[in-house]
Protein backbone atom coordinates (compact mmCIF):
# COMPACT_ATOMS: atom_id res chain seq x y z
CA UNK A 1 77.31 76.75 143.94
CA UNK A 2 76.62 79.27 146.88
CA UNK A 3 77.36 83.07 146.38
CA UNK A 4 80.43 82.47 148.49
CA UNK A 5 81.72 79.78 146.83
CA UNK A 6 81.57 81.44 143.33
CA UNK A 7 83.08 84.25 145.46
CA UNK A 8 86.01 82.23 146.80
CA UNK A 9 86.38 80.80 143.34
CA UNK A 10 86.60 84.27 141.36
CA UNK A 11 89.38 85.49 144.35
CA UNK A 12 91.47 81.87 143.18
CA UNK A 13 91.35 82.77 139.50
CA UNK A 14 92.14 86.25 140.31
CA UNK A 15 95.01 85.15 142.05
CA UNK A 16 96.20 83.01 139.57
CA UNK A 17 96.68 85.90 137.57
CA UNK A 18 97.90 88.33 139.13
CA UNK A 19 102.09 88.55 139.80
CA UNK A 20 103.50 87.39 142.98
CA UNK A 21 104.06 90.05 145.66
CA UNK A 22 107.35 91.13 144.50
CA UNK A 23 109.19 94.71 145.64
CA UNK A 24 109.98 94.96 142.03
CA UNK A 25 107.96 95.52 139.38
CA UNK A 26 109.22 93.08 136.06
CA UNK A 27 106.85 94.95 133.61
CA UNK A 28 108.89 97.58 130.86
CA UNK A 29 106.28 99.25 128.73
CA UNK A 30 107.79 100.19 125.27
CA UNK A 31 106.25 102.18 122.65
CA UNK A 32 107.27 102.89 119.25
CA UNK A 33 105.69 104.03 116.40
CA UNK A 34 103.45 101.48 115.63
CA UNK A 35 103.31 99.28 118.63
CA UNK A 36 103.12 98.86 122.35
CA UNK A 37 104.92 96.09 124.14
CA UNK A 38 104.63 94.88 127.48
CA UNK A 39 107.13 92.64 128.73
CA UNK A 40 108.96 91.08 131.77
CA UNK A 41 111.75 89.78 129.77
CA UNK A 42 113.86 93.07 130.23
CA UNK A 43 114.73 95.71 128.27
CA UNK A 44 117.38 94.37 126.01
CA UNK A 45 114.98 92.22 124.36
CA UNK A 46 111.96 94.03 124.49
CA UNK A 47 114.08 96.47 122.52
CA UNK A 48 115.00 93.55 119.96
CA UNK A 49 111.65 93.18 119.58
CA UNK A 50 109.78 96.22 119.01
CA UNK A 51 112.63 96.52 116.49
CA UNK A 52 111.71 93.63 114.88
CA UNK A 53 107.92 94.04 114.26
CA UNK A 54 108.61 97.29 113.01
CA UNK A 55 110.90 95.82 110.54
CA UNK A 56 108.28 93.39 109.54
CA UNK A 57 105.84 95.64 109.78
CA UNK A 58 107.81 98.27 107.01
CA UNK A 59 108.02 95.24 104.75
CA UNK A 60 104.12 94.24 104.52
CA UNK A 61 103.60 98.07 104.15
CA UNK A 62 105.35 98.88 101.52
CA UNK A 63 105.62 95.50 99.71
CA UNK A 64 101.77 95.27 99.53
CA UNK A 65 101.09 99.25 99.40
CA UNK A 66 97.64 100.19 100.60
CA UNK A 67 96.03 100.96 103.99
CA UNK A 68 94.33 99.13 106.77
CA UNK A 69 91.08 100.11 106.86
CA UNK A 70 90.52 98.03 109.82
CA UNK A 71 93.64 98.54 111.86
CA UNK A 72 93.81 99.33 115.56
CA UNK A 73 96.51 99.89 118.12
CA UNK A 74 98.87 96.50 118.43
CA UNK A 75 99.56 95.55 121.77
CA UNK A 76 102.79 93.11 122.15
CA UNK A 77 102.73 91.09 125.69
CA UNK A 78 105.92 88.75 125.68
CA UNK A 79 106.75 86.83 128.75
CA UNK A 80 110.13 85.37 130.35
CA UNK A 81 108.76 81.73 130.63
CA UNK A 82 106.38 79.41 129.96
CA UNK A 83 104.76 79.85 133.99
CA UNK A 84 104.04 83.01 133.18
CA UNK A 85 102.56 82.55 129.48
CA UNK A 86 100.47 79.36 130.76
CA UNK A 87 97.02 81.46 132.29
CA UNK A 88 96.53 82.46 128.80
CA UNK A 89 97.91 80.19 126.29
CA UNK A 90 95.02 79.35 124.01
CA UNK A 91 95.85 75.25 123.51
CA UNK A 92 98.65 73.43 124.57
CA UNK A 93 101.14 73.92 121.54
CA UNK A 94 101.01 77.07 120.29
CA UNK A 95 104.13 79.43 121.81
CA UNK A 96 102.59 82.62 119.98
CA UNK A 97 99.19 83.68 119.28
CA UNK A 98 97.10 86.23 117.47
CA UNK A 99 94.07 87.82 119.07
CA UNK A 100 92.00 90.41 117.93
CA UNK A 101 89.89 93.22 119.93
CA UNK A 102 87.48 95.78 119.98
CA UNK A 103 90.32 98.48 120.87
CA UNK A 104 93.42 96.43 120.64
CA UNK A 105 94.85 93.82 118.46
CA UNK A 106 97.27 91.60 120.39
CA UNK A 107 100.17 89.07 119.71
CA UNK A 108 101.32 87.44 122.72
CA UNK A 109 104.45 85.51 122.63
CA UNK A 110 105.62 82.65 125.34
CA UNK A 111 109.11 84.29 125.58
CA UNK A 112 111.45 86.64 123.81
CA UNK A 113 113.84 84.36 122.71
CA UNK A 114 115.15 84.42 118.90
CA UNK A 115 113.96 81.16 117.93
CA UNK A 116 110.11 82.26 119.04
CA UNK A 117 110.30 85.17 116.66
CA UNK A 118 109.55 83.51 113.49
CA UNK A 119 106.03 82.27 115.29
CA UNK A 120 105.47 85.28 116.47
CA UNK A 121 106.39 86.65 112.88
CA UNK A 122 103.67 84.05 111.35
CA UNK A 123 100.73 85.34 114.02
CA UNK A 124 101.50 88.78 113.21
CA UNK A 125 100.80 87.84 109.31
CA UNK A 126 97.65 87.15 110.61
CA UNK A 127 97.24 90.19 112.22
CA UNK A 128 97.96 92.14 109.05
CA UNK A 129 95.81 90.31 106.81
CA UNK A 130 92.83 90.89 109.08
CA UNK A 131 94.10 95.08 109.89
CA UNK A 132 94.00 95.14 105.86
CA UNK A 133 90.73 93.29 105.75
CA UNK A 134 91.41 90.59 103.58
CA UNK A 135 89.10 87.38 103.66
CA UNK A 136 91.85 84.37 102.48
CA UNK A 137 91.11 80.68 102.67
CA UNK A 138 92.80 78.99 105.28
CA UNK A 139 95.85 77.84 102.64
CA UNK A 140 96.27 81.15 101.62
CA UNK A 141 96.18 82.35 105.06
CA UNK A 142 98.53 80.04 106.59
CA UNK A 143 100.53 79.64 103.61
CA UNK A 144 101.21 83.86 103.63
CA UNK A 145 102.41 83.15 107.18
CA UNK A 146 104.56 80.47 106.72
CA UNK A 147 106.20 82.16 103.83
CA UNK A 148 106.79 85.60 105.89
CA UNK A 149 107.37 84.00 109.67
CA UNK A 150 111.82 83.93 108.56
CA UNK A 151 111.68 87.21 107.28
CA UNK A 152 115.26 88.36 108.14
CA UNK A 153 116.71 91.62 108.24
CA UNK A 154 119.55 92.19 106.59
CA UNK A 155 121.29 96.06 106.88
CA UNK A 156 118.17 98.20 105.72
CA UNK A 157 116.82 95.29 103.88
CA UNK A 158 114.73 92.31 104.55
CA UNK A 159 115.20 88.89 103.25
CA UNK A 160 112.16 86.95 102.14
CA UNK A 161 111.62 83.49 101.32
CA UNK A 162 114.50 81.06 103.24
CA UNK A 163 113.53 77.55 103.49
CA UNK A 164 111.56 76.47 106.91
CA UNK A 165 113.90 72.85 107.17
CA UNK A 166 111.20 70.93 109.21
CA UNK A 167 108.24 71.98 105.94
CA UNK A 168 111.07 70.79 103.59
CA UNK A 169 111.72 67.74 105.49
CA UNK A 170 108.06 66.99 105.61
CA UNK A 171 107.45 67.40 101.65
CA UNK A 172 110.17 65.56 101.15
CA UNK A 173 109.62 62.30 103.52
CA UNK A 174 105.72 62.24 104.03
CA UNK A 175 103.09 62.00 101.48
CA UNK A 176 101.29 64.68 99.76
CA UNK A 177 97.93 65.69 100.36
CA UNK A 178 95.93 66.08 97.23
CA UNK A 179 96.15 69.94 96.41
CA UNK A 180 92.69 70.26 95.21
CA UNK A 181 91.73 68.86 99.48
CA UNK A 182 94.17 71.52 100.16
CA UNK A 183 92.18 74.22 98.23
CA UNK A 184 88.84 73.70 99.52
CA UNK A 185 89.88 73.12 102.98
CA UNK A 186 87.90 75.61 105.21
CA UNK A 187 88.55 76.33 108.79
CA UNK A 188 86.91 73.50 110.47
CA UNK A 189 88.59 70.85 108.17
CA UNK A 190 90.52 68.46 110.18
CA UNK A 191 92.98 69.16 107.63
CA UNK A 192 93.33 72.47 109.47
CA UNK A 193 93.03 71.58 112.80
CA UNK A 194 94.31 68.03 113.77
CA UNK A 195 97.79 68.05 114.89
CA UNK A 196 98.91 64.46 112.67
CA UNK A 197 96.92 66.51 109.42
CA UNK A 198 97.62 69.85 109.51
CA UNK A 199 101.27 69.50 109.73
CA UNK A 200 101.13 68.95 105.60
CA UNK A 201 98.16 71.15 105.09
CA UNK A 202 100.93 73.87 106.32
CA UNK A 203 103.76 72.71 104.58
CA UNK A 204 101.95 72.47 101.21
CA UNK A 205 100.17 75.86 101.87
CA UNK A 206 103.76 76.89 102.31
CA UNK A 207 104.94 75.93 99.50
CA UNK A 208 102.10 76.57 97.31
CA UNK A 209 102.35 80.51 98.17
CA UNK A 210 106.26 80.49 97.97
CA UNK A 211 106.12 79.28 94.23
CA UNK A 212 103.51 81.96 94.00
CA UNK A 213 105.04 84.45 95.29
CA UNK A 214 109.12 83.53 93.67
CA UNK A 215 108.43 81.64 90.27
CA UNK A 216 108.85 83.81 87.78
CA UNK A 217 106.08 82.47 86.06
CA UNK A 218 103.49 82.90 88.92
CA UNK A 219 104.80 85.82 91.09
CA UNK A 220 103.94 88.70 87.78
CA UNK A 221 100.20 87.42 88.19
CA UNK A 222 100.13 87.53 91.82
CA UNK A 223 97.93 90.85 92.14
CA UNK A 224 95.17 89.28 89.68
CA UNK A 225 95.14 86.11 91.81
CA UNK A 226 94.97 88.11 94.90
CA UNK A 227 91.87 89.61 93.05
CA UNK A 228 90.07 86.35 91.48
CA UNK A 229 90.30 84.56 95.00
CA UNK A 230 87.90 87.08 96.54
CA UNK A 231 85.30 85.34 94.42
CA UNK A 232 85.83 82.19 96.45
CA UNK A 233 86.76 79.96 93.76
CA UNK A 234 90.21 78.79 94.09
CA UNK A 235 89.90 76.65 90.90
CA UNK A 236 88.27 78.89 89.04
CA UNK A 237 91.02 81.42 89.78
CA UNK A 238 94.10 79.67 88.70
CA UNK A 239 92.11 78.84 85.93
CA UNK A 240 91.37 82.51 85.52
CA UNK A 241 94.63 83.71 86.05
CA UNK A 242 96.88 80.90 84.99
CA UNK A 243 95.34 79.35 82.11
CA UNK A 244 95.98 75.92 84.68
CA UNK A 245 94.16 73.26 85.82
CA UNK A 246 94.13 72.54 89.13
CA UNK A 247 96.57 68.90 88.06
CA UNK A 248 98.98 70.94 86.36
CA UNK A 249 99.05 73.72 89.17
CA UNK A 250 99.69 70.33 91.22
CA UNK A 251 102.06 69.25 88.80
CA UNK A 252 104.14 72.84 88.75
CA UNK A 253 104.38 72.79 92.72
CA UNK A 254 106.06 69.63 92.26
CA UNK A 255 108.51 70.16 90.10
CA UNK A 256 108.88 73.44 92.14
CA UNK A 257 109.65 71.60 95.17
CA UNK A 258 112.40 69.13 93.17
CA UNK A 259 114.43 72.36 92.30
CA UNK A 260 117.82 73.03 94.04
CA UNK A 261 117.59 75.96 95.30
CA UNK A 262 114.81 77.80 97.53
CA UNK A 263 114.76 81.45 95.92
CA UNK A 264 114.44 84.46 98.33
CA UNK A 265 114.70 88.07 97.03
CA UNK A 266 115.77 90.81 99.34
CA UNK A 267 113.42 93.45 99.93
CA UNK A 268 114.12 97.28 100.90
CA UNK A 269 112.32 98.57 103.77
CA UNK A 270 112.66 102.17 105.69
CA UNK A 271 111.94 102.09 109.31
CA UNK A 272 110.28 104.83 111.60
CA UNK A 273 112.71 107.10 113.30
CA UNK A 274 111.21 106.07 116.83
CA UNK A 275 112.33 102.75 116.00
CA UNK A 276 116.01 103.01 117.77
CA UNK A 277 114.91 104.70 120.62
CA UNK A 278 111.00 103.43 121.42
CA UNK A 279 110.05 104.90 124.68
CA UNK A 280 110.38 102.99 127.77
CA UNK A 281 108.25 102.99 130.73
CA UNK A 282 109.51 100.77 134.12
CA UNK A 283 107.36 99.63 136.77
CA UNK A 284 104.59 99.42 134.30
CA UNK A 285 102.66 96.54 136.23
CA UNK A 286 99.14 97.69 136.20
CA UNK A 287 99.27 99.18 132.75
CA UNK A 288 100.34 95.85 131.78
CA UNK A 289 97.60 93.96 133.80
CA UNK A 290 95.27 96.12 132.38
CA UNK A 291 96.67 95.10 128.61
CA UNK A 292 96.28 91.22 129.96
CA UNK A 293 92.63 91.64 131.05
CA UNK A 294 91.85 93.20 128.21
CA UNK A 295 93.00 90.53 125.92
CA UNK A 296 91.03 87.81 128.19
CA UNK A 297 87.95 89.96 127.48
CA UNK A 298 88.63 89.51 124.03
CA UNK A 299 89.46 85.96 123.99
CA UNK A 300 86.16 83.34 123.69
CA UNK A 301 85.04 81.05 126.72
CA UNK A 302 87.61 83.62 129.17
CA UNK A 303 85.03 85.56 130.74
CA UNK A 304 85.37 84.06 134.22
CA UNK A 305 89.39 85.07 133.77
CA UNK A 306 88.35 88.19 132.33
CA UNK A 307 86.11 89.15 135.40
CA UNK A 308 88.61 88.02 138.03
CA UNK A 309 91.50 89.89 136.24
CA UNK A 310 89.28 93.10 136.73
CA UNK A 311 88.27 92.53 140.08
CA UNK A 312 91.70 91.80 141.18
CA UNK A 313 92.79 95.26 139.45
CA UNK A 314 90.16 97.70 141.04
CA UNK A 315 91.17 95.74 144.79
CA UNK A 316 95.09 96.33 144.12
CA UNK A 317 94.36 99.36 142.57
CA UNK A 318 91.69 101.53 144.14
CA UNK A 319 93.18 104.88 143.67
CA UNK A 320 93.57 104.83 139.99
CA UNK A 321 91.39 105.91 137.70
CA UNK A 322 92.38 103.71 135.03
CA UNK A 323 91.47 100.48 136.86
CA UNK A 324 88.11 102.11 137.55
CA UNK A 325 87.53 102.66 133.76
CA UNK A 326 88.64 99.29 132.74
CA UNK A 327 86.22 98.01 134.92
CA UNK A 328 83.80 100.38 133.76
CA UNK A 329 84.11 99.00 130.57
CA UNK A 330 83.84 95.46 131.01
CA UNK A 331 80.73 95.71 133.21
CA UNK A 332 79.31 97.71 130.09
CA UNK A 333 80.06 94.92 127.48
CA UNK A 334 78.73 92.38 130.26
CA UNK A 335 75.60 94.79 129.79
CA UNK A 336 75.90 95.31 133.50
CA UNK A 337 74.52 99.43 133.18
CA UNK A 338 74.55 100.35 136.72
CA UNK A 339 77.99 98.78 137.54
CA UNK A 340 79.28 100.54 134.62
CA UNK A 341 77.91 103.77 135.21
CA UNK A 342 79.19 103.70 139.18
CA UNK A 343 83.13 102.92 137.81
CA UNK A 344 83.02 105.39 135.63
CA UNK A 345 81.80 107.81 137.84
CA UNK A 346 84.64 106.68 140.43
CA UNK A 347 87.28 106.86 137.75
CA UNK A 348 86.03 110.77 136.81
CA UNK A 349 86.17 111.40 140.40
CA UNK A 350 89.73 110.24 140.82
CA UNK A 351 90.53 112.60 137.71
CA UNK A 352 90.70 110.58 134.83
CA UNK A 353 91.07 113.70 131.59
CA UNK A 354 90.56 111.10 129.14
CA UNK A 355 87.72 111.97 126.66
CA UNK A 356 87.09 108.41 125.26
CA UNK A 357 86.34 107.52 128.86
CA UNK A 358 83.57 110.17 129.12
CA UNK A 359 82.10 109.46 125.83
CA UNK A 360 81.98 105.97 126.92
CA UNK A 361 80.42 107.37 130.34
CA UNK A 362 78.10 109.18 128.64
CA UNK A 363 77.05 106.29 126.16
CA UNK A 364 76.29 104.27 129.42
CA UNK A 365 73.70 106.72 131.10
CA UNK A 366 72.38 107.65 127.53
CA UNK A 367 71.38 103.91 127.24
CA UNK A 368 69.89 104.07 130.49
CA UNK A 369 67.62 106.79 129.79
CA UNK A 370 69.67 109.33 132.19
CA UNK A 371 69.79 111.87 129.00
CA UNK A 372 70.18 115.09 131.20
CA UNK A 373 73.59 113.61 132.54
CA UNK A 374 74.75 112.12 129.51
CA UNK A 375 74.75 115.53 128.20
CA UNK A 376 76.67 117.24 130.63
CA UNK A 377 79.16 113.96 130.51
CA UNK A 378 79.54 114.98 126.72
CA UNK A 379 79.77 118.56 127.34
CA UNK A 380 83.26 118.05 129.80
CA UNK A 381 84.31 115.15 127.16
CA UNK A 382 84.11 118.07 124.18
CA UNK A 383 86.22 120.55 126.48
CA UNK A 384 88.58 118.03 126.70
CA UNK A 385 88.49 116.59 122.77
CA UNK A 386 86.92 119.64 121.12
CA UNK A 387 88.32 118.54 117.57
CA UNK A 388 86.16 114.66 118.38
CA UNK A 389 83.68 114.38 115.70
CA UNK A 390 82.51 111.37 117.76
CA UNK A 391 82.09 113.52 120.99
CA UNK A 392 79.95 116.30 118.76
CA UNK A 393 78.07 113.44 117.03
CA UNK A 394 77.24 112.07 120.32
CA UNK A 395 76.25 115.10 121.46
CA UNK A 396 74.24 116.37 118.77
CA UNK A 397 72.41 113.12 118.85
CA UNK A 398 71.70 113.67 122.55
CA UNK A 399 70.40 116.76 121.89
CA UNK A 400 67.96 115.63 119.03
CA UNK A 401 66.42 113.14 121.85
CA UNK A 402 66.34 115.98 124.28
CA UNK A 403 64.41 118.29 122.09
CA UNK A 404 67.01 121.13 121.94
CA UNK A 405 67.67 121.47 117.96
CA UNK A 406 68.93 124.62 118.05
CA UNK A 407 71.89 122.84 120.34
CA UNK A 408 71.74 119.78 118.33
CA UNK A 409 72.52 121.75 114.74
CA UNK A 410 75.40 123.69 116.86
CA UNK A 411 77.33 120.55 117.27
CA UNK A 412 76.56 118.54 114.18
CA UNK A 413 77.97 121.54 112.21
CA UNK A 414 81.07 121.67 114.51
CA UNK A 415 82.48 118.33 112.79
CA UNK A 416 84.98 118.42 110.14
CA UNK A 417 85.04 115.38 108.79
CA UNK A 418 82.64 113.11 108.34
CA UNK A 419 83.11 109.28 108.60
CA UNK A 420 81.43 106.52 106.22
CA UNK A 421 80.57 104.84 109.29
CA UNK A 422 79.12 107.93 110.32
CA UNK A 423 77.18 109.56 107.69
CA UNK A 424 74.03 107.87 108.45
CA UNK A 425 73.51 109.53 111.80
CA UNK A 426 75.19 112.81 110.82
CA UNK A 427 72.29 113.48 108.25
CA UNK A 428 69.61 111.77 110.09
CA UNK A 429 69.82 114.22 112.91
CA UNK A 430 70.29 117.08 111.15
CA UNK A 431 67.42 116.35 108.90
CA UNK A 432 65.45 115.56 111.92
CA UNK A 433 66.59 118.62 113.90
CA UNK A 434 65.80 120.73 110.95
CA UNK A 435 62.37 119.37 110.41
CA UNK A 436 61.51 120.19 114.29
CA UNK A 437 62.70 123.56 113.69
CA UNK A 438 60.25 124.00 110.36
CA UNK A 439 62.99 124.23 107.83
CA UNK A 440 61.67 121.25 105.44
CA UNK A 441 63.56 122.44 102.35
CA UNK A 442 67.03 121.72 104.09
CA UNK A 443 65.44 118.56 105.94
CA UNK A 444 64.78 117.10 102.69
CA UNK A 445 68.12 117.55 101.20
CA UNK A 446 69.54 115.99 104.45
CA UNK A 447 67.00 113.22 104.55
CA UNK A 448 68.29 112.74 100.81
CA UNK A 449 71.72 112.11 101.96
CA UNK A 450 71.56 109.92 104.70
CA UNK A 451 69.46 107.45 102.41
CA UNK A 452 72.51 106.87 100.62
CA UNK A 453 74.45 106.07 103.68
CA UNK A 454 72.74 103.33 104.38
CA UNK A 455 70.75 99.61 104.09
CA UNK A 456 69.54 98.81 107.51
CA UNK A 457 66.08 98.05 107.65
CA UNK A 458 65.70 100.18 111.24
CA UNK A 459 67.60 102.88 109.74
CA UNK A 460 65.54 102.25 106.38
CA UNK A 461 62.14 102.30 108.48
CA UNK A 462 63.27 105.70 110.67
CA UNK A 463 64.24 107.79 107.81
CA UNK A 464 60.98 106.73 105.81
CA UNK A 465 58.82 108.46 109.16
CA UNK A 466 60.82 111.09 109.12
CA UNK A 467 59.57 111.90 105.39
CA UNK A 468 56.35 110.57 105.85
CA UNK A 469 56.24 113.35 108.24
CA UNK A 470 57.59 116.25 106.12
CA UNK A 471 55.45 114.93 103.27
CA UNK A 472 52.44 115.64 105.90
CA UNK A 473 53.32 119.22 106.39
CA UNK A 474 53.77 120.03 103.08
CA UNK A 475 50.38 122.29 101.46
């Protein structure tokens, strides 16, 4: 294909996503405590919404305790109609989706109608079992979703556990997949992925997790199961935990399904204040293109969308700095240096204040061996962040590279709090700084500590010159 034929071909895609020339803008931007939704579906139900997630989001928080370790920002894009959901619908059936990001998770919903919620409901599960970091099998995963995708409020409660009529109907009518297939189904079993299989494999999952969830002989034990899965073993663990074999766990669910009732219990839940009145943003178009391409640079095999989304911003857009740095940050995880480094130069000359953008600037020319103006890109980011540990680390590390130690030891002392994540580099360049400036007692003790931060063999191989070297000086 020519140059401008791939040409002609990105300006179709990009005009296959971007809106039609409108004089109003559809897009509300709403932000509560926990989430940011985009929508063109109108206030009324964007506030519904955001209302909602936090709801379900209050339950999962305080019914399984605990943090997310690997949480990030949730971006919510709901649409009016199926047109406008169709660009990036990830197969042909699914209404909702779950996709994860480097600085966004996202859960993007087909419309805002009440009978998409509990899909939507069942994605976000998915979202909060990977923000928590959990590893489940795919019945455990699906099954968790199922259970929770109905979760209805009720007053300042939330009801968990109604029956899902068309999994009932299916148990009831179709026959049963053998549990122990279900168990060691894994995610590339057609059991999980053909539409005339996985209908049961999700019913069963279903009901598998309600019994242990709401039996009062399986819910108490819950925790430990939770626990013994992590090993992998699902027969091993309801062995473990149960005392069962894998028949009689078979033979329980059974009996379990033949019951009259469907137990739910209701759950008490308290909601962030922001929750009744989330902040509302009209005429939020580009903010909410920007949210789209980003979740197309996320998504696998979209990169073609991905690049025509941004080009199509920075041409309707060429006064904003925030186009510029989106662009400036896909170009950089397209490894396209020079690209990067010009659109985040633009967007710092149309007077973007944001520090992240600046750190990522200055990460850019760093890797390009342009030290001298990474540093002084650093220096404006820490004027505008100067709490950033990240901006001092950065900048300390620069400085290490550059020869200045004295500089170097100025910011690494300047940050608080150290980070896990972190440590490694925090000690390495101090230790290395130190050494430079002939203070091998305190190098040492540094060098010491970032051992223990890490197991790369780089790392590993780095640190072990760096004592090698203090070893020579010694007398």
């Amino acid at each position: 294909m020519s140059r401008w034929a791939q040409r002609v071909a990105t300006l179709g895609i990009a005009a296959a996503l971007s809106l039609p020339a409108a004089n109003h803008d559809p897009w509300l931007r709403l932000t509560s405590a926990n989430f940011e939704l985009y929508t063109t579906a109108g206030e009324r139900a964007g506030r519904d919404l955001i209302r909602h997630f936090e709801q379900v989001r209050s339950f999962f928080m305080q019914a399984f305790g605990g943090g997310l370790p690997e949480a990030k920002p949730v971006r919510v894009i709901v649409f009016r109609n199926e047109k406008e959901y169709d660009p990036y619908r990830p197969n042909e059936f699914s209404s909702a989706f779950f996709q994860p990001g480097e600085s966004h998770d996202f859960i993007v919903m087909s419309s805002a109608a009440r009978d998409r919620y509990p899909v939507a409901v069942h994605e976000f599960t998915h979202l909060m079992v990977h923000q928590g970091g959990a590893q489940y099998p795919p019945w455990l995963n699906e099954g968790l979703a199922e259970l929770f995708s109905n979760l209805e409020p009720v007053g300042d409660k939330i009801k968990v556990g109604q029956d899902l009529p068309g999994r009932l109907v299916a148990l009831r009518t179709e026959k049963w997949i053998p549990l122990s297939v279900i168990l060691a189904a894994g995610r590339n079993s057609p059991y999980y992925n053909e539409r005339s299989k996985a209908g049961m494999f999700y019913a069963e999952s279903w009901e598998l997790v309600h019994m242990l969830f709401l039996h009062p002989a399986y819910a108490p034990h819950l925790k430990a199961m939770s626990a013994a899965l992590k090993q992998g073993d699902a027969e091993a663990a309801f062995q473990g935990v149960y005392h069962k074999t894998i028949p009689e766990i078979e033979a329980d669910l059974h009996g379990y399904m033949r019951g009259d009732t469907i137990k739910v219990f209701l759950f008490g839940i308290q909601l962030p204040k922001s929750v009744e009145t989330p902040e509302i943003t009209a005429a939020a178009e580009m903010d909410a293109r920007l949210a789209l391409a980003e979740l197309l640079a996320n998504s696998r095999g979209r990169n073609d969308q991905a690049n025509a989304a941004y080009q199509s911003l920075a041409h309707d857009y060429p006064d904003r700095w925030e186009a510029e740095a989106a662009c400036g940050q896909w170009s950089w995880r397209q490894r396209r240096f020079d690209d990067a480094a010009r659109c985040y130069a633009r967007a710092v000359e149309l007077g973007a204040k944001d520090p992240r953008l600046y750190l990522a600037y200055s990460r850019v020319l760093a890797y390009t061996n342009r030290q001298s103006e990474a540093i002084d890109v650093l220096a404006k980011a820490s004027t505008l962040d100067p709490e950033s540990g990240e901006i001092h680390l950065e900048l300390g590390s620069l400085y290490v590279r550059n020869g200045n130690y004295g500089s170097a030891l100025a910011e690494l002392h300047a940050i608080k709090k150290v980070q896990p994540a972190q440590a490694f580099r925090y000690y390495y360049n101090q230790a290395l700084a130190e050494h430079c400036l002939g203070q091998e007692t305190e190098a040492r003790a540094l060098a010491a500590k970032a051992r223990a931060y890490t197991h790369n063999p780089e790392e590993l191989a780095a640190l072990n010159r760096l004592v090698s070297s203090m070893e020579s000086k010694q007398p």
